[in-house]
PDB file of N, CA and C in Angstrom:
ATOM      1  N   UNK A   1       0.822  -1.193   0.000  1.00  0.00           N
ATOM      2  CA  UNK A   1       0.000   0.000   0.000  1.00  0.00           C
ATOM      3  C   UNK A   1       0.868   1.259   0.000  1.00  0.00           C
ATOM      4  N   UNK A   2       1.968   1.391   0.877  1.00  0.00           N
ATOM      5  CA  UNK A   2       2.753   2.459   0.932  1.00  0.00           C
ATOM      6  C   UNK A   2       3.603   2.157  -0.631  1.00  0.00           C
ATOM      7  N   UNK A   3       3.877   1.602  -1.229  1.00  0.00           N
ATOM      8  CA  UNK A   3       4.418   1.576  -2.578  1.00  0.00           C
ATOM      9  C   UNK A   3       3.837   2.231  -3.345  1.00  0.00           C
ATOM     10  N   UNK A   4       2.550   2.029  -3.617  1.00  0.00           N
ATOM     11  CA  UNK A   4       1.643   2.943  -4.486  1.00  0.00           C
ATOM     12  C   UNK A   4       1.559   4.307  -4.223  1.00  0.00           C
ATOM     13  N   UNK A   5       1.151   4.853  -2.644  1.00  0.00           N
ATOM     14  CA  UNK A   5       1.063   6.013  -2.847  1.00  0.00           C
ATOM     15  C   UNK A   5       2.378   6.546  -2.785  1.00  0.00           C
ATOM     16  N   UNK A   6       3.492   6.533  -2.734  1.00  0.00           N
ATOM     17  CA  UNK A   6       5.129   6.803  -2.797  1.00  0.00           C
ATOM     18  C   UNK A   6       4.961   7.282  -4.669  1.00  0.00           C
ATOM     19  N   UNK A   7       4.554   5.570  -4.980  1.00  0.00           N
ATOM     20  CA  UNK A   7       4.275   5.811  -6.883  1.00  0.00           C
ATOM     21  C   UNK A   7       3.520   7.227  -7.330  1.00  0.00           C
ATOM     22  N   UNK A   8       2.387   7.177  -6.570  1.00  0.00           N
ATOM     23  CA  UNK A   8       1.128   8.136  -7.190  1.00  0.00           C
ATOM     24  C   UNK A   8       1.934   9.676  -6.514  1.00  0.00           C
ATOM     25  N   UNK A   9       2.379   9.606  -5.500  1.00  0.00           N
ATOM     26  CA  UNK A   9       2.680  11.192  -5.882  1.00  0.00           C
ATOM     27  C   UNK A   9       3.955  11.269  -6.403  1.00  0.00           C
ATOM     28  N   UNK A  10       5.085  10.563  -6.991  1.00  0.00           N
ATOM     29  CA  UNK A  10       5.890  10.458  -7.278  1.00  0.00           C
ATOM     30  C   UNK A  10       5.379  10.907  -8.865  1.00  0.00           C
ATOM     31  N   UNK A  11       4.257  10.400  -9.457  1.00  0.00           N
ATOM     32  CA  UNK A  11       3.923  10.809 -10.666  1.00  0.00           C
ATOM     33  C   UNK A  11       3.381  12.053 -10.403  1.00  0.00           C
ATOM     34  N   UNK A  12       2.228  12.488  -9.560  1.00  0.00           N
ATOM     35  CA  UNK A  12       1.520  13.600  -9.754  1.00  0.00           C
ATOM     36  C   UNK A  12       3.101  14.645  -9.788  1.00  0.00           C
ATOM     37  N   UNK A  13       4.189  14.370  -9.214  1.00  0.00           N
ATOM     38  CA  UNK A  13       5.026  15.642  -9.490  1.00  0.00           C
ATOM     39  C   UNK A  13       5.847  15.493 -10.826  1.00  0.00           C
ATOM     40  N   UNK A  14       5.993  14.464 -11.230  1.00  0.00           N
ATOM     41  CA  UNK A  14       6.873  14.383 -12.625  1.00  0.00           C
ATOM     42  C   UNK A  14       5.609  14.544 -13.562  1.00  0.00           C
ATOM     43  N   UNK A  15       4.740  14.233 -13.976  1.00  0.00           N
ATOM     44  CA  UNK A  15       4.202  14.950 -15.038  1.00  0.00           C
ATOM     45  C   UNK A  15       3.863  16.126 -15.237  1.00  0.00           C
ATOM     46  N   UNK A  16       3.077  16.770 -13.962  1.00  0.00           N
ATOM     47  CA  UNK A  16       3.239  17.880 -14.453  1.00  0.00           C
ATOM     48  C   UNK A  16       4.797  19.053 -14.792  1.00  0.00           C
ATOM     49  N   UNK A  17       5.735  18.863 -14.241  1.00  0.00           N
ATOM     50  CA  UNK A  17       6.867  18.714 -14.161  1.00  0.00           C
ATOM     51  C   UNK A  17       7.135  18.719 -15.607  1.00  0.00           C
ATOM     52  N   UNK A  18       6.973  17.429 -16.327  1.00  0.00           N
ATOM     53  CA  UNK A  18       7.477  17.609 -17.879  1.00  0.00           C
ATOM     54  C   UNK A  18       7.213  17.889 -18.568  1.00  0.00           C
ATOM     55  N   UNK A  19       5.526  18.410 -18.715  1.00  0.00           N
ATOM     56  CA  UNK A  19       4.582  19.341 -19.350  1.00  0.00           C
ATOM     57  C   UNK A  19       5.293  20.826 -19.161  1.00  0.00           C
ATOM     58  N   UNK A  20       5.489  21.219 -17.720  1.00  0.00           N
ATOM     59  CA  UNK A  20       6.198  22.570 -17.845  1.00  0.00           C
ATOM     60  C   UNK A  20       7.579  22.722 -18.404  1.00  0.00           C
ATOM     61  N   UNK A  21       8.108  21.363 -18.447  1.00  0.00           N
ATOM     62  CA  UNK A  21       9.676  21.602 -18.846  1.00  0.00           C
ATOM     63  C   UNK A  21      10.062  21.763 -20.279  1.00  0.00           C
ATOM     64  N   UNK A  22       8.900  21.408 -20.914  1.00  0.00           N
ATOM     65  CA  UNK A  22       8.643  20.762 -22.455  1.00  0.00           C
ATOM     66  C   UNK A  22       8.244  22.800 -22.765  1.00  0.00           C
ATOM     67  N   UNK A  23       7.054  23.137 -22.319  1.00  0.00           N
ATOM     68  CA  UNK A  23       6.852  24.596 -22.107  1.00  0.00           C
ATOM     69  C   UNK A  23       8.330  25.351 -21.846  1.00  0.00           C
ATOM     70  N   UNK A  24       8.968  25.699 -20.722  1.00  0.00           N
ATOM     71  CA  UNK A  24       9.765  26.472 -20.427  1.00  0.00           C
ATOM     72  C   UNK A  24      11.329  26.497 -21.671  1.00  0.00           C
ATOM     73  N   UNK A  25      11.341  25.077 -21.890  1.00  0.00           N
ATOM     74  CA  UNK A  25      12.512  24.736 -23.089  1.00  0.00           C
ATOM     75  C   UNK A  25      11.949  25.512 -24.353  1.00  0.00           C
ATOM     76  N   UNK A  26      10.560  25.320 -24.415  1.00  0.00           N
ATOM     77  CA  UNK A  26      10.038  26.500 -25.753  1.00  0.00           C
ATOM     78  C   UNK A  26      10.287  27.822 -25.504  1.00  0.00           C
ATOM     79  N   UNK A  27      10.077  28.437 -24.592  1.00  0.00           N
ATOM     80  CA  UNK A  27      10.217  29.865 -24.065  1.00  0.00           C
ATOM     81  C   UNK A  27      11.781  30.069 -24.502  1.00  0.00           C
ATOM     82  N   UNK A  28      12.375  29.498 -24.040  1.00  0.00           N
ATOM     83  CA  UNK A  28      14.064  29.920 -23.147  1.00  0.00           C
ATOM     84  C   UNK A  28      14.190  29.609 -24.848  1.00  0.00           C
ATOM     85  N   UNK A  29      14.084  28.827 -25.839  1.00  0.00           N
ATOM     86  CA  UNK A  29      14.901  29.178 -26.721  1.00  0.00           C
ATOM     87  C   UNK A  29      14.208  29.308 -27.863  1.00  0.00           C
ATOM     88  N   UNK A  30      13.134  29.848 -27.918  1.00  0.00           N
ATOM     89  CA  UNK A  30      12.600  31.189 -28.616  1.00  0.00           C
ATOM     90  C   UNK A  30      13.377  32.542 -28.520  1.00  0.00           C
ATOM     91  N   UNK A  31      13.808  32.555 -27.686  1.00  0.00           N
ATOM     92  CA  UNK A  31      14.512  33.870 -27.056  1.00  0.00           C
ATOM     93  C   UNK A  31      15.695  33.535 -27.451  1.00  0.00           C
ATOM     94  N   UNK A  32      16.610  32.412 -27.312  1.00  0.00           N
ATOM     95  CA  UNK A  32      17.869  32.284 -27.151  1.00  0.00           C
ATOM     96  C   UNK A  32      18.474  31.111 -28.238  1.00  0.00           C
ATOM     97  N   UNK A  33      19.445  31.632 -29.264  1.00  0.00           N
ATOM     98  CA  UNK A  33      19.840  30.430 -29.938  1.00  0.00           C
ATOM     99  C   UNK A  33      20.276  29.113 -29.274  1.00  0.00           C
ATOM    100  N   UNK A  34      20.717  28.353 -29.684  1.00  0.00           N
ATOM    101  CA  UNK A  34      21.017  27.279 -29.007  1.00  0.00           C
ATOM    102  C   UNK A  34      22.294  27.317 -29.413  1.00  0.00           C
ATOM    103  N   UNK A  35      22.910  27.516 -30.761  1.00  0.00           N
ATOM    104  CA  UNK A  35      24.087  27.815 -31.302  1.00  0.00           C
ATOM    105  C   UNK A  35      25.199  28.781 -30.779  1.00  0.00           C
ATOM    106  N   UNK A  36      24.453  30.138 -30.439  1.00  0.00           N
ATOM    107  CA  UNK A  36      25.154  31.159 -29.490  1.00  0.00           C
ATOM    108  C   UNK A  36      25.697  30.553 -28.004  1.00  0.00           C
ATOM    109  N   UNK A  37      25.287  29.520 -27.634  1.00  0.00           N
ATOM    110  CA  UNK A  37      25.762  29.233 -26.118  1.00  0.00           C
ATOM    111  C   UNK A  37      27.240  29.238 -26.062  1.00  0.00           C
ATOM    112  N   UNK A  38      28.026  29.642 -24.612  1.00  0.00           N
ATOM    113  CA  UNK A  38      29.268  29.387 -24.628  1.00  0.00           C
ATOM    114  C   UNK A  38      29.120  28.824 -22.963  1.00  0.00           C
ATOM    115  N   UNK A  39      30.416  28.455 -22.680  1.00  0.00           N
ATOM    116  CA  UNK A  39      30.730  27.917 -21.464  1.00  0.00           C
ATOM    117  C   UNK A  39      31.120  29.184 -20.543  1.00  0.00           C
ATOM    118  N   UNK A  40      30.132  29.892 -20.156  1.00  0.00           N
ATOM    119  CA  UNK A  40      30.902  30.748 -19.116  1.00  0.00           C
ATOM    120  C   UNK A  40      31.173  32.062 -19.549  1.00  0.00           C
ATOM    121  N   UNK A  41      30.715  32.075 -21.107  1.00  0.00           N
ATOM    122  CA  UNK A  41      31.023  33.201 -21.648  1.00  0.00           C
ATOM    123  C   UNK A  41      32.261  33.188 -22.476  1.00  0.00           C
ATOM    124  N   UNK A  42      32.710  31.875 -22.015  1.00  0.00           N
ATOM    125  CA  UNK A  42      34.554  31.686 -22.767  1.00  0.00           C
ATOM    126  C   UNK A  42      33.762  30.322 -23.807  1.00  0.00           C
ATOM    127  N   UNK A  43      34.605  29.347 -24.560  1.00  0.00           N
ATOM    128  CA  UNK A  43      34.254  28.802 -25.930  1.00  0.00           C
ATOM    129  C   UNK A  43      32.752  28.197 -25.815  1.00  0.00           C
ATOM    130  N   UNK A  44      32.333  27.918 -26.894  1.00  0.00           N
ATOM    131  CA  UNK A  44      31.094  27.722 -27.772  1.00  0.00           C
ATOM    132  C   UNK A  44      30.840  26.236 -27.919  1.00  0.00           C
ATOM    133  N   UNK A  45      30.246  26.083 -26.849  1.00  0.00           N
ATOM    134  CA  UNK A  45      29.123  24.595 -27.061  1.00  0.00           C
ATOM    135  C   UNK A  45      29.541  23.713 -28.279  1.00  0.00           C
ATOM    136  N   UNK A  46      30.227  23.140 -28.561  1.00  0.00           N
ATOM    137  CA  UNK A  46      30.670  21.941 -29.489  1.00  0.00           C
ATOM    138  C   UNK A  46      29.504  20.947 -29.630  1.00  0.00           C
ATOM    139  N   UNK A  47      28.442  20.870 -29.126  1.00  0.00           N
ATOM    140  CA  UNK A  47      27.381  19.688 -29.058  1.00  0.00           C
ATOM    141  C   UNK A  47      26.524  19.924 -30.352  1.00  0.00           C
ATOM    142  N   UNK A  48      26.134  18.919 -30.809  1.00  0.00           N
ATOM    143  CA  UNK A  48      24.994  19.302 -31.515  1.00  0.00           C
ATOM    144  C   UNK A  48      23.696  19.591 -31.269  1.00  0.00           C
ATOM    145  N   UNK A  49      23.425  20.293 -31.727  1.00  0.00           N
ATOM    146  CA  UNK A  49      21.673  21.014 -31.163  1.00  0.00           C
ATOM    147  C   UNK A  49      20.870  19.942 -30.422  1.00  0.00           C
ATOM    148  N   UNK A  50      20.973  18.909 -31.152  1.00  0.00           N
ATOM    149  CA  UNK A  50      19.607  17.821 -30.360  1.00  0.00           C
ATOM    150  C   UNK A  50      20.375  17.699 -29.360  1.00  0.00           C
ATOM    151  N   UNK A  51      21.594  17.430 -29.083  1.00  0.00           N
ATOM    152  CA  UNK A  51      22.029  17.213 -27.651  1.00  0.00           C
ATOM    153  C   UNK A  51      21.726  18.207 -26.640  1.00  0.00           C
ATOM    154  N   UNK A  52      22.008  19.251 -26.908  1.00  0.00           N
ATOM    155  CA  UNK A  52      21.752  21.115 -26.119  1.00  0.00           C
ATOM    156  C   UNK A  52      20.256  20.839 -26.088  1.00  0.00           C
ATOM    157  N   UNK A  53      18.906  20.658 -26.661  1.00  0.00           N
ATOM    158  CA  UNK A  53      17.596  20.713 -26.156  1.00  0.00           C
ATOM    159  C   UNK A  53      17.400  19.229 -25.334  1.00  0.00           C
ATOM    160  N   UNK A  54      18.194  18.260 -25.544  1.00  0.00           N
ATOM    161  CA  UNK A  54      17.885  16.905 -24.532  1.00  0.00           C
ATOM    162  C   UNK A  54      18.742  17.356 -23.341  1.00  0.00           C
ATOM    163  N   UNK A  55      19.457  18.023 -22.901  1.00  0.00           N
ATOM    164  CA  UNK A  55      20.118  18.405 -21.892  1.00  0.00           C
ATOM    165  C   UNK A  55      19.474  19.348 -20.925  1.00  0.00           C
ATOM    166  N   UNK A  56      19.128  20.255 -21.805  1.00  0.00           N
ATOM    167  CA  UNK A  56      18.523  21.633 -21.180  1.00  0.00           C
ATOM    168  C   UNK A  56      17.397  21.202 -20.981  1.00  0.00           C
ATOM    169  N   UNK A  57      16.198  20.174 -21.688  1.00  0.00           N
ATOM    170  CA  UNK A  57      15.125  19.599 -21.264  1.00  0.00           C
ATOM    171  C   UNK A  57      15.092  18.830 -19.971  1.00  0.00           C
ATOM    172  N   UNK A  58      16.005  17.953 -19.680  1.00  0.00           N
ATOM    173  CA  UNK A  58      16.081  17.379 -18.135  1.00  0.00           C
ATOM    174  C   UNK A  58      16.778  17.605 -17.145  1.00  0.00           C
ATOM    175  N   UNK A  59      17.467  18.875 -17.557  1.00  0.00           N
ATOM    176  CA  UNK A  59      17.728  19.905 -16.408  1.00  0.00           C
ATOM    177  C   UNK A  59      16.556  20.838 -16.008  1.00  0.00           C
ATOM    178  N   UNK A  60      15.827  21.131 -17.034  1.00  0.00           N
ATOM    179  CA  UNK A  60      14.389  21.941 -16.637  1.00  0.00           C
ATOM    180  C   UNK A  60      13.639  20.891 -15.814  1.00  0.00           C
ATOM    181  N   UNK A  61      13.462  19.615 -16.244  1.00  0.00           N
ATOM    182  CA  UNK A  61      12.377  18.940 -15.694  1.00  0.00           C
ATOM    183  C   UNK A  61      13.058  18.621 -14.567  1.00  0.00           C
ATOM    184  N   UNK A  62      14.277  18.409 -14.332  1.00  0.00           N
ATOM    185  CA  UNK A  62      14.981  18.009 -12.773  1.00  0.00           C
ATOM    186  C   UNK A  62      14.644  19.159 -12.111  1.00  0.00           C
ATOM    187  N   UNK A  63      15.099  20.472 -12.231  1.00  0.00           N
ATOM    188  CA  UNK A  63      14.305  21.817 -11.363  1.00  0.00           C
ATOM    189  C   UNK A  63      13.189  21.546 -11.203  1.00  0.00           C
ATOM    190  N   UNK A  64      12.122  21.494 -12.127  1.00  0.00           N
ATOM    191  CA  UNK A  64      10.902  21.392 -11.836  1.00  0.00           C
ATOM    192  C   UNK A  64      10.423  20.632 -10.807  1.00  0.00           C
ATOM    193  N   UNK A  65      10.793  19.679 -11.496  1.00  0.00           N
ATOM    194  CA  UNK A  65      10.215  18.139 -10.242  1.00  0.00           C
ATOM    195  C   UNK A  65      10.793  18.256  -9.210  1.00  0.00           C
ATOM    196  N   UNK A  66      12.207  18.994  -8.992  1.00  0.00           N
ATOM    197  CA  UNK A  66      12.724  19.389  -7.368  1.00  0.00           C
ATOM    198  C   UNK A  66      11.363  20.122  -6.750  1.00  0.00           C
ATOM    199  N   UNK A  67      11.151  21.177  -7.160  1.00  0.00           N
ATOM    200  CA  UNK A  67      10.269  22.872  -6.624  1.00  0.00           C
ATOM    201  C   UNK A  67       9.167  21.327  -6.447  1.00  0.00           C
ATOM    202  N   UNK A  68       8.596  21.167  -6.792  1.00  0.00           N
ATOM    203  CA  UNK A  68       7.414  20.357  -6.900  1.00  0.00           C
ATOM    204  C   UNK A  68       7.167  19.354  -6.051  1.00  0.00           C
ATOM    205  N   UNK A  69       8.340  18.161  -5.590  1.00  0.00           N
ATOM    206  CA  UNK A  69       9.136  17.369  -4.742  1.00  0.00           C
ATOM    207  C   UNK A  69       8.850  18.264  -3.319  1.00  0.00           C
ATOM    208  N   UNK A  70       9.406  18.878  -3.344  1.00  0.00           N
ATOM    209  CA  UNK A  70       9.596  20.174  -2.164  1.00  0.00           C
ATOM    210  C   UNK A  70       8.253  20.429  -1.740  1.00  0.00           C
ATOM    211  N   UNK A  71       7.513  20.969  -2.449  1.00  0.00           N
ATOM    212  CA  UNK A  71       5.942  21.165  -2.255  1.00  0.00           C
ATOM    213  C   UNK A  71       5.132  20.347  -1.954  1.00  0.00           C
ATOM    214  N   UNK A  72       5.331  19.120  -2.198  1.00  0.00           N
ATOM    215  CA  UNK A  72       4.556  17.928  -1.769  1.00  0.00           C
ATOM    216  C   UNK A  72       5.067  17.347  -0.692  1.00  0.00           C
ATOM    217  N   UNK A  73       6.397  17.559  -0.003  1.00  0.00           N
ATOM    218  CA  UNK A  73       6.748  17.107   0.753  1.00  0.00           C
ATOM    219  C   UNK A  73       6.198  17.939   2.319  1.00  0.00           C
ATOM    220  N   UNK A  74       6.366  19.555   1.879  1.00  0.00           N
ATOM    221  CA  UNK A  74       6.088  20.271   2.992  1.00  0.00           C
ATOM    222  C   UNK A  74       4.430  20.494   2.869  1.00  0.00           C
ATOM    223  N   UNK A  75       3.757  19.613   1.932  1.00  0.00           N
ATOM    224  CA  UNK A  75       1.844  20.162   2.388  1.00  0.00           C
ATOM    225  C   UNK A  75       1.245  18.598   3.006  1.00  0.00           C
ATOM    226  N   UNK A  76       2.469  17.033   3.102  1.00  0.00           N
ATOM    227  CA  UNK A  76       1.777  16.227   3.650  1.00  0.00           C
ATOM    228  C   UNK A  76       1.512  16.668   5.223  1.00  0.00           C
ATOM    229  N   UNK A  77       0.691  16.097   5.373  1.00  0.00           N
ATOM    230  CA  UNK A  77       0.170  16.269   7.198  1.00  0.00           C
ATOM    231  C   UNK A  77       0.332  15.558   8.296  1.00  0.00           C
ATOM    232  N   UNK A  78       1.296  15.902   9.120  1.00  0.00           N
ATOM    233  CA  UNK A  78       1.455  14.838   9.979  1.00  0.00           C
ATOM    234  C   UNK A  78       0.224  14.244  10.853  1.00  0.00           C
ATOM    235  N   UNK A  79       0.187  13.052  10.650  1.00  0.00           N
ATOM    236  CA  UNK A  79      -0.922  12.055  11.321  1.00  0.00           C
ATOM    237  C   UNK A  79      -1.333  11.568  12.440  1.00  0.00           C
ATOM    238  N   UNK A  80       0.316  11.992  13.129  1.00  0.00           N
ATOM    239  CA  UNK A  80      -0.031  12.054  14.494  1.00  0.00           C
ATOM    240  C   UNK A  80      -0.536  13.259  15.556  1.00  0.00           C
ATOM    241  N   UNK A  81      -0.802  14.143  14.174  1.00  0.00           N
ATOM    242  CA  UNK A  81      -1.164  15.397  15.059  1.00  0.00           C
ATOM    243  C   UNK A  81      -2.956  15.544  15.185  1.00  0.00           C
TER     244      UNK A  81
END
């Protein structure tokens, strides 16, 4: 029983999570080439593009699902209270 609900909110935070990350990766590089990136401001991203949006995509969704993680952790209710 405790497996499942561990599962079920473990999903309720990753999907929505990758819906926004899938969103925010559209935003951020609408605005921003993917080509222009450099390391720090010093040399220029050697990766190829699909690599730079699969990267930057599950670094968004890892933030996300952290903030989200976080939020679900501090609104359960303790039971013995």
């Amino acid at each position: 029983m405790m497996t499942w609900i561990m599962l079920r909110r473990s999903l309720q935070v990753l999907w929505p999570a990758f819906l926004l990350a899938g969103v925010t990766e559209t935003l951020v590089f609408a605005v921003i080439d993917p080509g222009d990136l450099r390391w720090f401001g010093g040399e220029a991203f050697d990766w190829p593009l699909t690599a730079i949006y699969t990267v930057s995509f599950l670094i968004f969704w890892a933030l996300i699902s952290t903030a989200g993680a976080i939020t679900m952790l501090l609104s359960v209710e303790d039971p013995s209270v």
